[in-house]
Protein backbone atom coordinates (compact mmCIF):
# COMPACT_ATOMS: atom_id res chain seq x y z
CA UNK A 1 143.43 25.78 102.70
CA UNK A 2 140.27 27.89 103.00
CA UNK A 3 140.55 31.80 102.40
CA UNK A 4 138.20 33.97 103.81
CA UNK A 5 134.61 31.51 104.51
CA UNK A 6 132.18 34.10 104.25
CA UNK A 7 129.94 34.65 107.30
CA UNK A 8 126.28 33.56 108.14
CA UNK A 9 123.14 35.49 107.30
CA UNK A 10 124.01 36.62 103.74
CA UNK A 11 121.81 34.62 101.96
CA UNK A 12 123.67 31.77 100.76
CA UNK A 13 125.70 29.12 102.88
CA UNK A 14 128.84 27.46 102.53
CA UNK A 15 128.86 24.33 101.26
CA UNK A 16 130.87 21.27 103.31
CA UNK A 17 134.41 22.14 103.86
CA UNK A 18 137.71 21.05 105.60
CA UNK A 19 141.41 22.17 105.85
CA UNK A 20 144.61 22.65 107.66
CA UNK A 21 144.34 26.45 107.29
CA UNK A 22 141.75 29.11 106.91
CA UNK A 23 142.56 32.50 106.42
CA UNK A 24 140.53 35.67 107.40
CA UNK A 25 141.06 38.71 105.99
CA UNK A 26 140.04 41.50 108.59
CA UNK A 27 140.95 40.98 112.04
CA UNK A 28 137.55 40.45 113.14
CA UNK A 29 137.32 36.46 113.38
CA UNK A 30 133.18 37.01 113.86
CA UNK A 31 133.00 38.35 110.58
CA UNK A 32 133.59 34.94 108.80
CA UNK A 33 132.70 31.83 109.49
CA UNK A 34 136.08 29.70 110.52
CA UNK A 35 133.33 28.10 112.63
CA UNK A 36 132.34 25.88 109.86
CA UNK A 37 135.65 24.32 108.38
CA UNK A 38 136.23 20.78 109.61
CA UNK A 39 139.02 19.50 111.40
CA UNK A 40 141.41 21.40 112.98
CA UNK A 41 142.38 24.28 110.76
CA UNK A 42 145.47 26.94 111.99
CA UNK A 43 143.52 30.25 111.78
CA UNK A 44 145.83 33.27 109.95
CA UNK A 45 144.71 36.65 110.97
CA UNK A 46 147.42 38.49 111.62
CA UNK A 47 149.80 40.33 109.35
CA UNK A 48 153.48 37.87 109.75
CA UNK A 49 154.96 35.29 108.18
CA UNK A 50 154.10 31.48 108.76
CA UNK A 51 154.57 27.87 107.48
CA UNK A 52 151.91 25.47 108.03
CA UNK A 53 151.59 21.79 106.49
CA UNK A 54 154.29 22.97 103.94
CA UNK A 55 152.47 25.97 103.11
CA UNK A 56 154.75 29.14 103.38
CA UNK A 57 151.84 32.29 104.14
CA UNK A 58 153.30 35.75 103.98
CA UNK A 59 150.58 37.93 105.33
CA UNK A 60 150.14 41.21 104.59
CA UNK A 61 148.33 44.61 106.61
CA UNK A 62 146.81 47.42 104.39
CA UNK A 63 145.91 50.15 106.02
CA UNK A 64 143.25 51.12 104.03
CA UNK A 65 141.49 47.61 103.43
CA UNK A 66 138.12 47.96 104.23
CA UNK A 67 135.59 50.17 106.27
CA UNK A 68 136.47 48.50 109.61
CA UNK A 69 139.94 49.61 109.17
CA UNK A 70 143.30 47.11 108.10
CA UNK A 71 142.40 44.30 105.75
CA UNK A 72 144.76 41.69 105.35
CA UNK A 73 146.24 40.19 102.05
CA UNK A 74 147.54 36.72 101.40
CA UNK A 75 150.33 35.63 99.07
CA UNK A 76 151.08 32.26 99.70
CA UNK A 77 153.58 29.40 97.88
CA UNK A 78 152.14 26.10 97.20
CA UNK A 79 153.15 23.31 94.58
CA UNK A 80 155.11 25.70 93.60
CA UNK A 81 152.98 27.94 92.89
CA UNK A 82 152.42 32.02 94.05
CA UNK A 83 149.39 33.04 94.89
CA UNK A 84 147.62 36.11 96.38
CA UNK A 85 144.66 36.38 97.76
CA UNK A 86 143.68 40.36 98.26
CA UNK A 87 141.09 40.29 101.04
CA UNK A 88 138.71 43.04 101.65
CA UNK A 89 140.95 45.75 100.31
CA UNK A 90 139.25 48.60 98.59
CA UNK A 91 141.71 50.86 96.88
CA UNK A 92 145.04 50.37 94.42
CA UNK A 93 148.06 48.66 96.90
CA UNK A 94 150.74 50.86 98.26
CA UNK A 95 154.09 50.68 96.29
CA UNK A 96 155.52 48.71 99.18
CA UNK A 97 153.18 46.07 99.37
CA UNK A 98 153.64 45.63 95.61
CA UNK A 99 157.00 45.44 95.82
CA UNK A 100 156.32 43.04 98.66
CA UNK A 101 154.08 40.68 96.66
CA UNK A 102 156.48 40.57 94.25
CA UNK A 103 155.53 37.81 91.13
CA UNK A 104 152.29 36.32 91.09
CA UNK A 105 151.29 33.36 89.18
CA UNK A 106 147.81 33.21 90.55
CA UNK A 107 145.70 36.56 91.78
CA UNK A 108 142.16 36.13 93.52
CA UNK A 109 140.67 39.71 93.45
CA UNK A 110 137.44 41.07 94.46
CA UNK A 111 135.46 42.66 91.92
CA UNK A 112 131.94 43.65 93.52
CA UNK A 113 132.42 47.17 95.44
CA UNK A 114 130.74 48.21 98.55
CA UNK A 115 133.51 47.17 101.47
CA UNK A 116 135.75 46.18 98.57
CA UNK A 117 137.07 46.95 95.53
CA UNK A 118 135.00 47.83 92.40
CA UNK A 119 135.11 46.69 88.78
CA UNK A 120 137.26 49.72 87.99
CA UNK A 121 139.55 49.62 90.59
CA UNK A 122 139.97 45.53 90.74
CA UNK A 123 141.25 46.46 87.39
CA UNK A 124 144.03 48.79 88.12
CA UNK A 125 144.64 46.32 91.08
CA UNK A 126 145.18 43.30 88.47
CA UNK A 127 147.57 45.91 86.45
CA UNK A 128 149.68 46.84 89.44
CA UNK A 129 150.22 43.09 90.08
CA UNK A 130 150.06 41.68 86.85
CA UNK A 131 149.92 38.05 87.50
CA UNK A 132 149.53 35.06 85.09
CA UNK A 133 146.19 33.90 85.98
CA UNK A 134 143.26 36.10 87.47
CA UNK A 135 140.57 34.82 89.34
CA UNK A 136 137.50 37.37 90.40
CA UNK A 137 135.95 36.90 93.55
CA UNK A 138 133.57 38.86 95.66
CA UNK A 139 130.73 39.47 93.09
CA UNK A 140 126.81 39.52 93.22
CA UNK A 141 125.37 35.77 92.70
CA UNK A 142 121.96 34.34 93.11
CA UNK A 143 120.54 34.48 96.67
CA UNK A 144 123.24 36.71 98.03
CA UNK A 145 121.38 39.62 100.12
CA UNK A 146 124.85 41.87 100.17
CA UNK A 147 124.62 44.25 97.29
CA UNK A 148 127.33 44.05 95.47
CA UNK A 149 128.37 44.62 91.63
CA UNK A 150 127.60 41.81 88.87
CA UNK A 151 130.50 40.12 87.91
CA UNK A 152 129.87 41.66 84.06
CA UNK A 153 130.85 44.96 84.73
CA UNK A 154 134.61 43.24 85.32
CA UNK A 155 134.87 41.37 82.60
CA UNK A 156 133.82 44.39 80.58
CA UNK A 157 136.27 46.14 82.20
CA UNK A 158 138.72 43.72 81.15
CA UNK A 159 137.49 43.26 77.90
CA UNK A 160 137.30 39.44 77.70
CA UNK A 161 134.13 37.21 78.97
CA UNK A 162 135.74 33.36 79.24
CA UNK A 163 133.40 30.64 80.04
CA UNK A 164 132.75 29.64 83.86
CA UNK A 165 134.21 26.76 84.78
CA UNK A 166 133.28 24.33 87.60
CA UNK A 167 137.15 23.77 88.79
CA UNK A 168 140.10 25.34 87.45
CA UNK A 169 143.52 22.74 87.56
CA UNK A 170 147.02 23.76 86.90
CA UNK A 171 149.54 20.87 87.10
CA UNK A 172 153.23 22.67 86.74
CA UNK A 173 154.81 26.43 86.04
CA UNK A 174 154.62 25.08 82.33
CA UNK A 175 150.95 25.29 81.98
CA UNK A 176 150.76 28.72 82.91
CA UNK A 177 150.79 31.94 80.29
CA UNK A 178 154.48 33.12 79.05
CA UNK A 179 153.38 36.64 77.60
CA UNK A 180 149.56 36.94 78.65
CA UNK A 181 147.13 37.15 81.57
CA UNK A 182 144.37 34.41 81.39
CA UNK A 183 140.88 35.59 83.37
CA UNK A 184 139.42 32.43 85.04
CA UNK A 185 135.77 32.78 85.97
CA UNK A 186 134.85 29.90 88.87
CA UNK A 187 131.58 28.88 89.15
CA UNK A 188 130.40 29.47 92.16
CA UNK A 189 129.87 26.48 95.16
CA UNK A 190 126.85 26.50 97.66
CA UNK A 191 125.94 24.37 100.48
């Protein structure tokens, strides 16, 4: 599963990738690039409910996603496993899509600003869901042209600065935090 391959001409490119799914967050297919998964992935980008490869996808609509109007959100079950993936939304979630998202072991959020959420706001995001593992996304890197807020000013935010990792596993429920939420910073993978 791919979520959201960013589009051409932003300065960096997307290194090799294939899957049975890719998932766009607006529904504007020419803003990403689906073009450049291998294979023959199911493209998700429209708000419903799906099952693909054994991959149950509830997908959300928020209204107020993203300059270009409703941005879609992702929670998905895998391995048994929750996850949400929040798109290109750029304010703090209604109550219903909380409610909606219910638990979340595993949050991707964007962190950088400009079309979507900021440092500040990522953070009341993250509180609003509270999930057991965090994982910003969306942040200035080397070579990116698209402004966008350092990843820093999160961590600040959240007050903790973990070492970036080059993968991130998780074998069973076990292994993830009881009583806390662990920040996982990804490094970051170019083609």
């Amino acid at each position: 599963m791919i979520t959201v391959p960013y589009g051409e001409g932003i300065g960096i490119n997307l290194p090799k990738l294939k899957a049975d799914i890719v998932t766009l967050s607006l529904n504007d297919s020419n803003s990403f690039n689906s073009k450049a998964v291998e294979g023959e992935p199911k493209i998700l980008s429209w708000p419903g409910e799906y099952e693909v490869r054994g991959v149950l996808l509830n997908v959300l609509s928020t209204p107020e996603g993203s300059t270009t109007g409703e941005s879609l959100i992702f929670k998905f079950e895998m391995d048994g496993f929750r996850f949400c993936h929040l798109g290109n939304i750029r304010s703090k979630l209604p109550e219903a899509i909380i409610e909606n998202l219910g638990d979340i072991d595993i949050l991707f959020v964007p962190v950088g600003g400009g079309e979507v959420l900021d440092f500040k706001a990522a953070h009341e995001v993250v509180e609003q869901i509270d999930p057991r593992i965090i994982i910003p996304i969306y942040y200035q890197i080397e070579g990116l042209i698209t402004p966008l807020n350092d990843l820093e000013l999160f961590l600040k935010e959240m007050g903790t600065h973990p070492e970036p990792q080059e993968s991130f596993k998780i074998k069973s429920r076990v292994d993830l935090p009881a009583e806390t939420t662990e920040l996982i910073v990804l490094m970051p993978k170019l083609g």
